[in-house]
Protein backbone atom coordinates (compact mmCIF):
# COMPACT_ATOMS: atom_id res chain seq x y z
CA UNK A 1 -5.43 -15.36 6.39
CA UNK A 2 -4.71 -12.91 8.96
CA UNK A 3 -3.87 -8.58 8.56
CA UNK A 4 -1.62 -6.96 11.17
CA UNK A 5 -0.82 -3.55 11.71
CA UNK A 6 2.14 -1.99 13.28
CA UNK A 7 3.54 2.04 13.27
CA UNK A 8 1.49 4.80 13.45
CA UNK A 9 -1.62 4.83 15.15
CA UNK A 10 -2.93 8.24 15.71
CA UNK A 11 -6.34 7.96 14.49
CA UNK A 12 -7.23 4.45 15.17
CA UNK A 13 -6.40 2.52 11.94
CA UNK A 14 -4.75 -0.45 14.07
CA UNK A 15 -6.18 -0.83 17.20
CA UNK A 16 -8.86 1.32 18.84
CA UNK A 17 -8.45 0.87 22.60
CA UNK A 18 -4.85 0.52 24.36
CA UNK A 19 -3.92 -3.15 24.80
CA UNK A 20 -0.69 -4.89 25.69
CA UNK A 21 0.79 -4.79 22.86
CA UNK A 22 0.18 -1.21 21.99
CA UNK A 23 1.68 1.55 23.35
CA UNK A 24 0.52 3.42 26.54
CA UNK A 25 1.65 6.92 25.29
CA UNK A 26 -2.08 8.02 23.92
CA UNK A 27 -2.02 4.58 21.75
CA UNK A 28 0.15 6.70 18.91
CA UNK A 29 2.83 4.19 18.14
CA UNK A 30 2.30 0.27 18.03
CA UNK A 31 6.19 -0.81 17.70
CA UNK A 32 5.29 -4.59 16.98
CA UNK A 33 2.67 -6.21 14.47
CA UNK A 34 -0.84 -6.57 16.22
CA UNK A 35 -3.73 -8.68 14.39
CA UNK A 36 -6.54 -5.83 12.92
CA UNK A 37 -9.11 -6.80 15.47
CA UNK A 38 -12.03 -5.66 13.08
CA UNK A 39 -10.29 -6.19 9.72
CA UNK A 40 -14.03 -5.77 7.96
CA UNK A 41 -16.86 -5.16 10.08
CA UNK A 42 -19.67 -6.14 7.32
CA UNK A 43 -20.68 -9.29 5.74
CA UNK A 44 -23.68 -10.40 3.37
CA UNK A 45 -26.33 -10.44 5.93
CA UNK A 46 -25.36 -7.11 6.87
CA UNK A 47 -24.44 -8.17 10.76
CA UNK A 48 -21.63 -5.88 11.84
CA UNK A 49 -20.79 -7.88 15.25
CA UNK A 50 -19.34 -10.60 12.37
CA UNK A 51 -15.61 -11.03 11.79
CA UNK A 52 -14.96 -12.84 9.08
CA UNK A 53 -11.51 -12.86 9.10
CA UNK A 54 -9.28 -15.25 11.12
CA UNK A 55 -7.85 -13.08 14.02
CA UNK A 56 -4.98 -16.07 15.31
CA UNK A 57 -3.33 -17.44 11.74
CA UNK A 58 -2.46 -20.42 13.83
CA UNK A 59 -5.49 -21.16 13.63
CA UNK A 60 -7.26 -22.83 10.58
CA UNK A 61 -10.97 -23.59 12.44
CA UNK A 62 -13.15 -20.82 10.68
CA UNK A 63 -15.24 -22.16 8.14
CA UNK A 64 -15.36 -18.58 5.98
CA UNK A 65 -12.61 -17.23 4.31
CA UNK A 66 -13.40 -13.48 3.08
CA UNK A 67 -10.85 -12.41 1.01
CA UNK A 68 -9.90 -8.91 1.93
CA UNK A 69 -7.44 -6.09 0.29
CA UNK A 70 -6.28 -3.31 2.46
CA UNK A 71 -5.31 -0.24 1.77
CA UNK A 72 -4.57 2.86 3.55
CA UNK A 73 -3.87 6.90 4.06
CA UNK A 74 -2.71 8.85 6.88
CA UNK A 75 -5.41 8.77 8.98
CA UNK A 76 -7.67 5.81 7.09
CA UNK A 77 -7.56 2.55 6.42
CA UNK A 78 -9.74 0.41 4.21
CA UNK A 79 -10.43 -2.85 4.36
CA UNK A 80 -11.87 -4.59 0.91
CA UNK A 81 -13.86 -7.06 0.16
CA UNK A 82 -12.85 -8.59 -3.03
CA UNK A 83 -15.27 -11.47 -3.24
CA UNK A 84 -18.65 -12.47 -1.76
CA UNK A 85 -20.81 -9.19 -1.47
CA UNK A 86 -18.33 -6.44 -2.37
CA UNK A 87 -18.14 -3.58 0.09
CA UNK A 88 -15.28 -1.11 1.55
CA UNK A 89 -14.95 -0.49 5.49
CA UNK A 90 -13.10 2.53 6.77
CA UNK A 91 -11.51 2.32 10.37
CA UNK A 92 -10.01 6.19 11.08
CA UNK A 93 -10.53 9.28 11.96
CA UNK A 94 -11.21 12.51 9.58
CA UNK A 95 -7.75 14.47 9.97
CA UNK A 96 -9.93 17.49 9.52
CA UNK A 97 -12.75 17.39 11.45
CA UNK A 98 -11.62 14.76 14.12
CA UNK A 99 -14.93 12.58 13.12
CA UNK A 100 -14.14 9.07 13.60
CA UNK A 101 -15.32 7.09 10.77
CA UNK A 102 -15.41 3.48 11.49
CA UNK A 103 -17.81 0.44 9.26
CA UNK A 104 -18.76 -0.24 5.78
CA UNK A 105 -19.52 2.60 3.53
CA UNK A 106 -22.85 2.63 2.22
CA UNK A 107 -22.01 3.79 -1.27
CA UNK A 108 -18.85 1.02 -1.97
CA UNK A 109 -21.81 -2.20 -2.41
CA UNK A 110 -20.52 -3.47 -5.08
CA UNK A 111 -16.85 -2.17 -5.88
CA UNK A 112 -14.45 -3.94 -7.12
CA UNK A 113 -11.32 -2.16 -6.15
CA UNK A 114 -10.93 1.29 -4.01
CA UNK A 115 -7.51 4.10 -3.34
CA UNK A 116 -8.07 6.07 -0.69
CA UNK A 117 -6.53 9.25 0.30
CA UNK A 118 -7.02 11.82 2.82
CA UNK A 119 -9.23 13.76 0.20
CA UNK A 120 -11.12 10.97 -1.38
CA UNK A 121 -12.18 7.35 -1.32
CA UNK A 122 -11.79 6.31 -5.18
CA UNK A 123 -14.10 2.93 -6.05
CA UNK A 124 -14.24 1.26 -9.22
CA UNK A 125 -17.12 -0.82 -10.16
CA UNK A 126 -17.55 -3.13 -13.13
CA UNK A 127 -19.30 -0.52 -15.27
CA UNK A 128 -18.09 2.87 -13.84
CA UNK A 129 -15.38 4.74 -11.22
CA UNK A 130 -16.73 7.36 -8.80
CA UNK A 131 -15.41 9.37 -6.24
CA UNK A 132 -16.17 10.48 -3.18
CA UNK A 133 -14.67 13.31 -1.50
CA UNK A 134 -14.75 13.69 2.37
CA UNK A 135 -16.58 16.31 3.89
CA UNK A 136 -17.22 18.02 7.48
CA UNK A 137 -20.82 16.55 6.38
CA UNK A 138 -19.90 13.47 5.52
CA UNK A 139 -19.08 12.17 2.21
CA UNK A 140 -19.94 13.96 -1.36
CA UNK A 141 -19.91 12.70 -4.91
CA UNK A 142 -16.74 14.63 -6.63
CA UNK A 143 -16.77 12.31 -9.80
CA UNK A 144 -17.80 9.80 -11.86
CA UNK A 145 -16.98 8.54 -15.36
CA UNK A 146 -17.80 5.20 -16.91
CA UNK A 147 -15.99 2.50 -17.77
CA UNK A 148 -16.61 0.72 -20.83
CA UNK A 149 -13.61 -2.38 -20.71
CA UNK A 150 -14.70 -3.45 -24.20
CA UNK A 151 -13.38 -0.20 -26.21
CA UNK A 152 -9.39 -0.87 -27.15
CA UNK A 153 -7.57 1.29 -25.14
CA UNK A 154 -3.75 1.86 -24.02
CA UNK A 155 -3.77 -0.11 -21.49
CA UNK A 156 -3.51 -4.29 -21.14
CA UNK A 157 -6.04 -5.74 -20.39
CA UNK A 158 -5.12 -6.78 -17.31
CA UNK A 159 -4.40 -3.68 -15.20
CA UNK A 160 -5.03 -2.98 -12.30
CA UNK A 161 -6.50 -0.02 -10.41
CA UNK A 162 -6.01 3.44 -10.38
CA UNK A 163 -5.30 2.50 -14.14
CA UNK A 164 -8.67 2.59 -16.07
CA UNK A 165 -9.88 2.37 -20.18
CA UNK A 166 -8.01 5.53 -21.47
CA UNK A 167 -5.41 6.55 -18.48
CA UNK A 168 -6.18 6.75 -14.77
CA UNK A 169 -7.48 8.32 -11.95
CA UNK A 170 -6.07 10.27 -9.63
CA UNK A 171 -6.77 11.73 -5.58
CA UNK A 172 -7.04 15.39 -6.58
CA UNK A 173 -8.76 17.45 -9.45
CA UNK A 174 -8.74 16.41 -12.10
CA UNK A 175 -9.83 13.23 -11.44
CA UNK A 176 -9.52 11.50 -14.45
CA UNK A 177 -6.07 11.89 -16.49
CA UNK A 178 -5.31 10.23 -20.07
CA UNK A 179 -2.88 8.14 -20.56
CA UNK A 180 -0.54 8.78 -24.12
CA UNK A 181 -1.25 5.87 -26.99
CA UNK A 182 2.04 4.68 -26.68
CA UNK A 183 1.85 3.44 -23.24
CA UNK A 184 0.64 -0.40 -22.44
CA UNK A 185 0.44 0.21 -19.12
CA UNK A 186 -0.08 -3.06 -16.27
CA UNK A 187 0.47 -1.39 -13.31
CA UNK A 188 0.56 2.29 -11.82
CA UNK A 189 1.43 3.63 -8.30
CA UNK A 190 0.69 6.52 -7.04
CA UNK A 191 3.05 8.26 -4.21
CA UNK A 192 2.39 11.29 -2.33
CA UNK A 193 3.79 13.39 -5.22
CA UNK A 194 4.75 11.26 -8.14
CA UNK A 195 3.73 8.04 -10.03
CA UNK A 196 5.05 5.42 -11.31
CA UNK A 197 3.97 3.38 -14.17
CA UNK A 198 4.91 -0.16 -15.64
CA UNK A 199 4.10 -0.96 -18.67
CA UNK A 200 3.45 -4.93 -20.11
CA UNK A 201 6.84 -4.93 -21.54
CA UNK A 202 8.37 -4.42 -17.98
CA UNK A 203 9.71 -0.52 -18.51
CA UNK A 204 9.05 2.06 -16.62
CA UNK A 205 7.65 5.60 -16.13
CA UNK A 206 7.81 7.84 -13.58
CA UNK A 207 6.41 11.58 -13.71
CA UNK A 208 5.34 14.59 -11.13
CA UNK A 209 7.85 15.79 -8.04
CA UNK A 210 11.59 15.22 -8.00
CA UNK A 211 12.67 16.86 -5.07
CA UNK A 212 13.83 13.55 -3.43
CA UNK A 213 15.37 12.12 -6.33
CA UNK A 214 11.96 9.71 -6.44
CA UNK A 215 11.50 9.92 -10.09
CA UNK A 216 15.57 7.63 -10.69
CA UNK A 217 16.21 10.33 -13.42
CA UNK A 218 19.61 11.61 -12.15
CA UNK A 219 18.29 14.91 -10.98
CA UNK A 220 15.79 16.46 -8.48
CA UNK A 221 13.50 17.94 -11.06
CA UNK A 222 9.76 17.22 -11.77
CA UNK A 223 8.39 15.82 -14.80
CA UNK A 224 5.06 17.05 -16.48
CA UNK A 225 4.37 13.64 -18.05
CA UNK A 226 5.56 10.08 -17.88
CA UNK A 227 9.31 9.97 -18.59
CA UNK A 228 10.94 6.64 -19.09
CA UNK A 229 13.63 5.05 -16.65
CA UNK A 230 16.19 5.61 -19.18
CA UNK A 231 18.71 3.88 -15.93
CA UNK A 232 16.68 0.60 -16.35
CA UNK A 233 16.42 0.45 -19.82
CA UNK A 234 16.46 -2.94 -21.06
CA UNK A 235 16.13 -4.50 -17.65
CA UNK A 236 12.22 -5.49 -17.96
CA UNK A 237 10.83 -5.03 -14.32
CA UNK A 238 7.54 -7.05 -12.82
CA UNK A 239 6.64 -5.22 -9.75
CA UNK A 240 6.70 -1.41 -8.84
CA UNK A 241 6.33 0.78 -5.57
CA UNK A 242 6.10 5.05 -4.67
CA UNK A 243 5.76 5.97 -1.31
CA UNK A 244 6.50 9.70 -0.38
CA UNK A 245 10.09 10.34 -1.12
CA UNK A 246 11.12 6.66 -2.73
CA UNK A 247 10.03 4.72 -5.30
CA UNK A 248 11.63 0.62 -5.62
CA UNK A 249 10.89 -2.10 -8.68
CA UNK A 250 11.48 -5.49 -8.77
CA UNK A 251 12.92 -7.23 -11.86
CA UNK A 252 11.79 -10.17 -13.58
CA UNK A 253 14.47 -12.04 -11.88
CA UNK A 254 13.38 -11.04 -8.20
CA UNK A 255 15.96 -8.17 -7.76
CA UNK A 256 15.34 -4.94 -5.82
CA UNK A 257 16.01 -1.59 -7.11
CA UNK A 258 15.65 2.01 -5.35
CA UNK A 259 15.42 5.20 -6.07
CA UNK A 260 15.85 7.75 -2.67
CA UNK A 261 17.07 6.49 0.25
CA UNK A 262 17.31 7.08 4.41
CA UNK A 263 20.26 6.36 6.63
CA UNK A 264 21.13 6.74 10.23
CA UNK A 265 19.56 4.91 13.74
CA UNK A 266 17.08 6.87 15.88
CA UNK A 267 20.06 9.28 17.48
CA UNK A 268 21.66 10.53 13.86
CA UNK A 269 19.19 9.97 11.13
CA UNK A 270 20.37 12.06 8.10
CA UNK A 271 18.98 11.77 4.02
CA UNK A 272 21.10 10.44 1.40
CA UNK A 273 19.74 11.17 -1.99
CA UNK A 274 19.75 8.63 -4.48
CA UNK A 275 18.64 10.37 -7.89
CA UNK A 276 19.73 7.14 -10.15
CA UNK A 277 18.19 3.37 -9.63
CA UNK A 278 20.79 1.20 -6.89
CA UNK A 279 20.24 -1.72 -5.96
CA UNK A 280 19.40 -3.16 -2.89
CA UNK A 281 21.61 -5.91 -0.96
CA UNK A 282 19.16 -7.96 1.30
CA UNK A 283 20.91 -10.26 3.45
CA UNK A 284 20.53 -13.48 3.15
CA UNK A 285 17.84 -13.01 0.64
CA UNK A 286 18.02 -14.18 -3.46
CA UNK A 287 14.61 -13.25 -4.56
CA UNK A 288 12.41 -10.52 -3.89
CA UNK A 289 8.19 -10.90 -4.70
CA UNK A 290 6.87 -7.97 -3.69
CA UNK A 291 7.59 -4.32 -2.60
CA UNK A 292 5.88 -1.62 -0.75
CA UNK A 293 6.78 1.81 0.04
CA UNK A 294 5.75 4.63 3.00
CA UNK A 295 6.49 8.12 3.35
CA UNK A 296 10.32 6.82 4.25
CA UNK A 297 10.23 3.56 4.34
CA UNK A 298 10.53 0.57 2.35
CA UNK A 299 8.69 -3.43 3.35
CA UNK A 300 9.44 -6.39 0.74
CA UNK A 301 8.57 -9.85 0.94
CA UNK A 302 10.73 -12.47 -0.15
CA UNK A 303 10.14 -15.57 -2.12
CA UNK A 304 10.12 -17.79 1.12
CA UNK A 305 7.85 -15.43 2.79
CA UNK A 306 9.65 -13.13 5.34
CA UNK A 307 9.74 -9.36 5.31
CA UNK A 308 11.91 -7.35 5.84
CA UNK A 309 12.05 -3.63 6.89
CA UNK A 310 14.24 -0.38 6.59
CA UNK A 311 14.09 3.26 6.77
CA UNK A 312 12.28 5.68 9.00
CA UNK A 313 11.40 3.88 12.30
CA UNK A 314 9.91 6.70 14.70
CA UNK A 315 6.29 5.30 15.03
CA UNK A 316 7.24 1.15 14.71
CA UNK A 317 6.51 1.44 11.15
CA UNK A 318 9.37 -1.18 10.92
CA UNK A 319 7.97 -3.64 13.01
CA UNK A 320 11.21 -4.48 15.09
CA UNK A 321 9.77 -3.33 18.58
CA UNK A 322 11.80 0.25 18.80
CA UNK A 323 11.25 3.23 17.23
CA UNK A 324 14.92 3.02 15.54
CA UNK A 325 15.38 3.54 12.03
CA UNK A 326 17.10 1.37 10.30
CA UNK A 327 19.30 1.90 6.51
CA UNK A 328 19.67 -1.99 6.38
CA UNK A 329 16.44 -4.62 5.47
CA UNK A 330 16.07 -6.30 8.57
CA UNK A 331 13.76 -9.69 8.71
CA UNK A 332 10.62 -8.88 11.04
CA UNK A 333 10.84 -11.71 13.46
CA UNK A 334 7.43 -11.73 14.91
CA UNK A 335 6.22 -13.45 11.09
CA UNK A 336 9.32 -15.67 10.97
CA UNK A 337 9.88 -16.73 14.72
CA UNK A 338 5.79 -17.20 15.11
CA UNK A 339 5.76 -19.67 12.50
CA UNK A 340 3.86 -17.26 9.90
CA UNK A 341 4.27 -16.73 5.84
CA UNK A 342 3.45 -13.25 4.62
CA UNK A 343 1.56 -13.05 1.38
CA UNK A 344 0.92 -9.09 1.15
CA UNK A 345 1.91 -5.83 2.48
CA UNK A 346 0.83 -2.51 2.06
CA UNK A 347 2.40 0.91 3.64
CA UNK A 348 0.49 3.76 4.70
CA UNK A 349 2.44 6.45 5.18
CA UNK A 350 3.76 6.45 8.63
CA UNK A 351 2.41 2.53 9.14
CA UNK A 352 2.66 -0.97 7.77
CA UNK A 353 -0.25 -3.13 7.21
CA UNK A 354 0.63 -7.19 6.39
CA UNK A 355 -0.96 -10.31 5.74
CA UNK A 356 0.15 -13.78 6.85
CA UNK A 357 -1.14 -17.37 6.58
CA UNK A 358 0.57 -20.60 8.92
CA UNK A 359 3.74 -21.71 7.45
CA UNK A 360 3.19 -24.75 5.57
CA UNK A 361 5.43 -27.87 7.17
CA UNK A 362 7.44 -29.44 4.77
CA UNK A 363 6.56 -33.04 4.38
């Protein structure tokens, strides 16, 4: 498998030198997906010079597969190792102190799962979740609590992270946040300035800022604690997505709902609101797998493997060469016309991070 990066670039987390297919203008904006060149600089003898990660999907010669996550902030990115010795790599540069902070982090041997934000890097380990707070100084322990998975709790059991035994944890103080009885919760996303939860029945929660009309409750205004998606009701949902003004499910039959929305091109962008759930026509397209969402714009990948993009274009987040927005999903050609299917996507804010495997030939 191979990640590439396209969109905002300011502080490094795609490429760290300009190249050909970045731009010349101080390296800010890469309009079209590049390969991460250094994906994950460790591996389990420790050798940093060691890429583990296939760099040209076309090619299926390397004879270790690493499987990495990535996630990503505004000015970091983190690349996980998820099996084999577990570690997190930053590539970035502190937004505060202008410290670049590339390689493994000493303190992640042996996470599981990390969220990282520009005030934290969250990792959860099989017995406890700590945080670590960045400093001028370097890094500081903020938190910890421990994580006992054998206690019943209100979430499923299989859940995935921030979500932890008893409710979740969050980027800012207080750290660690309960979760009401009620709630079976499978799945929570955390946006900029809201959440959204799903729970194992396929409804959905959504709490904190409004302003945008993120929260699909009719109105712009906040919520204290989680308020169900009383516009979805009876319409279970598998998949969920908050970025920083938007937040976009995916039912159980592959179809794409919204909440928020941009419109315009480059020359007349202008913000619709869109307070209730809509959905969302992709062309040519009859199911959707998977959704992710940046500060205003929205990546999905269909069941055949393409993405498509739409929103806010100024830095290439949209990964169609130009720095136009867009208010229609467009298919990203450079996957489809290079032969590639994509298997994940996540958004940072102002960028787009995806991973892609050779197209399998029909036989």
């Amino acid at each position: 498998m191979s990640w590439f990066g396209f969109g905002f670039n300011g502080f490094g987390q795609i490429c760290l030198k300009p190249k050909d297919e970045c731009d010349k203008r101080g390296n800010t904006k890469v309009l079209t997906p590049v390969p991460l060149q250094n994906v994950c600089s460790c591996d389990s003898s420790g050798n940093d010079d060691v890429d583990k990660t296939t760099l040209n999907p076309k090619d299926n010669s390397e004879k270790t597969r690493q499987e990495i996550k990535v996630v990503a902030s505004w000015s970091r990115r983190a690349s996980i190792h998820i099996n084999g010795d577990r570690c997190v790599c930053v590539s970035g540069v502190d937004s505060a102190s202008g410290e670049e902070c590339f390689g493994p982090i000493p303190e992640s041997e042996g996470c599981e799962d990390a969220v990282i934000s520009e005030r934290c890097l969250i990792l959860r380990f099989p017995d406890r979740v700590e945080c670590w707070s960045w400093k001028r100084t370097g890094k500081a322990l903020a938190w910890s609590g421990v994580q006992d998975r054998t206690t019943p709790t209100n979430t499923s059991p299989d859940v995935t992270f921030p979500l932890v035994p008893g409710g979740y944890v969050a980027t800012q103080i207080p750290f660690f946040r309960p979760l009401s009885p009620r709630l079976h919760a499978v799945s929570l996303i955390l946006g900029t300035e809201h959440a959204v939860l799903l729970t194992a029945s396929g409804t959905i929660y959504t709490w904190g800022s409004g302003s945008h009309g993120q929260l699909g409750h009719g109105s712009l205004t906040s919520e204290d604690e989680p308020r169900a998606l009383e516009a979805l009701w009876g319409v279970p949902m598998k998949y969920v997505a908050a970025g920083g003004w938007h937040s976009a499910c995916i039912s159980g039959r592959g179809m794409l709902t919204i909440s928020k929305k941009e419109d315009g091109d480059s020359s007349n962008v202008f913000i619709s609101i869109q307070a209730f759930p809509a959905l969302v026509d992709v062309p040519e397209v009859s199911e959707i797998s998977k959704v992710s969402c940046g500060s205003r714009h929205t990546v999905v990948i269909t069941s055949t493997g393409d993405l498509y993009t739409w929103g806010w274009g100024q830095y290439g987040q949209l990964g169609h060469g130009s720095e136009c927005s867009s208010d229609e999903p467009k298919i990203v050609e450079y996957f489809s016309s290079g032969g590639m299917t994509v298997e994940d996507v996540v958004c940072g804010l102002w960028n787009t991070f995806v991973c892609a495997v050779p197209r399998k030939c029909s036989p």
